[in-house]
C-alpha atoms as a PDB file:
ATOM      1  CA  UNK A   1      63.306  42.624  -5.426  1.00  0.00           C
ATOM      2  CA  UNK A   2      66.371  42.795  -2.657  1.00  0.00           C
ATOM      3  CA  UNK A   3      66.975  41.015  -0.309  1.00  0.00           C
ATOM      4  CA  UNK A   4      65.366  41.571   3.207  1.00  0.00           C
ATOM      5  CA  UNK A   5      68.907  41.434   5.226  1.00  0.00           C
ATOM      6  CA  UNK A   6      70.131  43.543   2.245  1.00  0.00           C
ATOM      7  CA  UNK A   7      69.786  46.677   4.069  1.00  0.00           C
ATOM      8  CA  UNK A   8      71.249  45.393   7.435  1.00  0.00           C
ATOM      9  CA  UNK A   9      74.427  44.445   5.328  1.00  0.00           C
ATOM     10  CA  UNK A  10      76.356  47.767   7.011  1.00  0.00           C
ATOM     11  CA  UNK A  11      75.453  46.634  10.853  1.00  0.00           C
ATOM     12  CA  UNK A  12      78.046  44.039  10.618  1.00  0.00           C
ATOM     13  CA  UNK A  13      80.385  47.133  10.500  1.00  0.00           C
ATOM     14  CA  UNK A  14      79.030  48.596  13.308  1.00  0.00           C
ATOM     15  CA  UNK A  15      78.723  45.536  15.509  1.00  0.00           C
ATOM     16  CA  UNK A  16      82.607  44.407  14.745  1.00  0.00           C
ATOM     17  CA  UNK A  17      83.658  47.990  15.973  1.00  0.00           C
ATOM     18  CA  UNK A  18      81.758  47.583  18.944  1.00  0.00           C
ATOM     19  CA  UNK A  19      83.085  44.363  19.640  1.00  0.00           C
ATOM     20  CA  UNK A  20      86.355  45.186  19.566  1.00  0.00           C
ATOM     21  CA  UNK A  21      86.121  48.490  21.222  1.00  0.00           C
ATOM     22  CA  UNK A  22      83.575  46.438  23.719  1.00  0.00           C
ATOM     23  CA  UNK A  23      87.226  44.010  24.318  1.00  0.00           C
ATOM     24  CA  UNK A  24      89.836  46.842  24.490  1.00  0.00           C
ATOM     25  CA  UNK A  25      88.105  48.935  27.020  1.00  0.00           C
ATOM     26  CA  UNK A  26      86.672  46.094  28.828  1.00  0.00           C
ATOM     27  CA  UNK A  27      89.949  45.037  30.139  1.00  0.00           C
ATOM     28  CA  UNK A  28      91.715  48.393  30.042  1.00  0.00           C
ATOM     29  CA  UNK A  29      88.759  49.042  33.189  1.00  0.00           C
ATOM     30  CA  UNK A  30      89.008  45.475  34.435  1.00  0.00           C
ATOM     31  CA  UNK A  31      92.238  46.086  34.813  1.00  0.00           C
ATOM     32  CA  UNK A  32      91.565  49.726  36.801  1.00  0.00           C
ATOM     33  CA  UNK A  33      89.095  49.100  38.691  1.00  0.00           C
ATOM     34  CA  UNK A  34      90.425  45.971  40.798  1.00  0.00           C
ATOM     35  CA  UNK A  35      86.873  44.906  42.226  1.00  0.00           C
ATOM     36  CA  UNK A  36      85.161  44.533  38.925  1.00  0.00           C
ATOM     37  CA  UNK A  37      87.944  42.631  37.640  1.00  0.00           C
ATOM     38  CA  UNK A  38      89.466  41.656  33.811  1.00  0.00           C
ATOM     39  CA  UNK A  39      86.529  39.056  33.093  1.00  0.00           C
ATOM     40  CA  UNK A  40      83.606  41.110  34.155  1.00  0.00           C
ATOM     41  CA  UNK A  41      84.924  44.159  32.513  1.00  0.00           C
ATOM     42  CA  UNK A  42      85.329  42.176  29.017  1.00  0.00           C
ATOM     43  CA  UNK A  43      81.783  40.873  29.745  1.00  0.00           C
ATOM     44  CA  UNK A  44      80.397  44.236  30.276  1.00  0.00           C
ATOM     45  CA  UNK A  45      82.379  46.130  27.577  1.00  0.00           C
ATOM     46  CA  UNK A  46      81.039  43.687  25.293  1.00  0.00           C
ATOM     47  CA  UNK A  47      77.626  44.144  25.676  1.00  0.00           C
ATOM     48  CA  UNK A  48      77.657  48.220  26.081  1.00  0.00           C
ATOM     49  CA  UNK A  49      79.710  48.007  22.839  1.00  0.00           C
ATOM     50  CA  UNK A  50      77.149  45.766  20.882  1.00  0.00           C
ATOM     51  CA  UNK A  51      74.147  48.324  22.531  1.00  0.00           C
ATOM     52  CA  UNK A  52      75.900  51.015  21.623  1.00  0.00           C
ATOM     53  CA  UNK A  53      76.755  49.924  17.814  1.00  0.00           C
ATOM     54  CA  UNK A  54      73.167  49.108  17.301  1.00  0.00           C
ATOM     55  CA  UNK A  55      71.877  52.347  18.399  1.00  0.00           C
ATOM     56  CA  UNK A  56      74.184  54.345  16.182  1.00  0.00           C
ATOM     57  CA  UNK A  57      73.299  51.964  13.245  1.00  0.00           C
ATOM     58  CA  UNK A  58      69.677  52.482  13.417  1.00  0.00           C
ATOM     59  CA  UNK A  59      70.615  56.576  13.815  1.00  0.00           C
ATOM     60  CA  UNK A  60      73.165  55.986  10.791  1.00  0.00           C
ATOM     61  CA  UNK A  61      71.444  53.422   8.550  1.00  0.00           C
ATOM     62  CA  UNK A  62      70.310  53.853   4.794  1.00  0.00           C
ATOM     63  CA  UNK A  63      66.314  55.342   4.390  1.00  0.00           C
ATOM     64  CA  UNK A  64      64.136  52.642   2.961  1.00  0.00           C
END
């Protein structure tokens, strides 16, 4: 018998291109949009790009 986190083995793709996406654009629109600011935008950017990993890993992942 497997594993039971053997299937969720692929989200840790999905999550590190999130987070890193989540970084890049985060400050890219920190750095825009003067009121929000660099540390809010990185904060924000992180968490839509963690949300938004997750949701295209349960669209994407492996049938059981």
């Amino acid at each position: 018998m497997s594993e039971p986190g053997a299937t969720d083995a692929g989200m840790v793709k999905y999550i590190t291109i999130g987070v890193l996406a989540g970084l890049f654009l985060g400050v890219i629109i920190g750095m825009l949009v003067e009121p929000i600011g660099v540390g809010f935008g990185i904060s924000g950017g992180l968490f839509l790009g963690i949300l938004v990993a997750t949701i295209a890993w349960l669209i994407r992942r492996p049938p059981k």
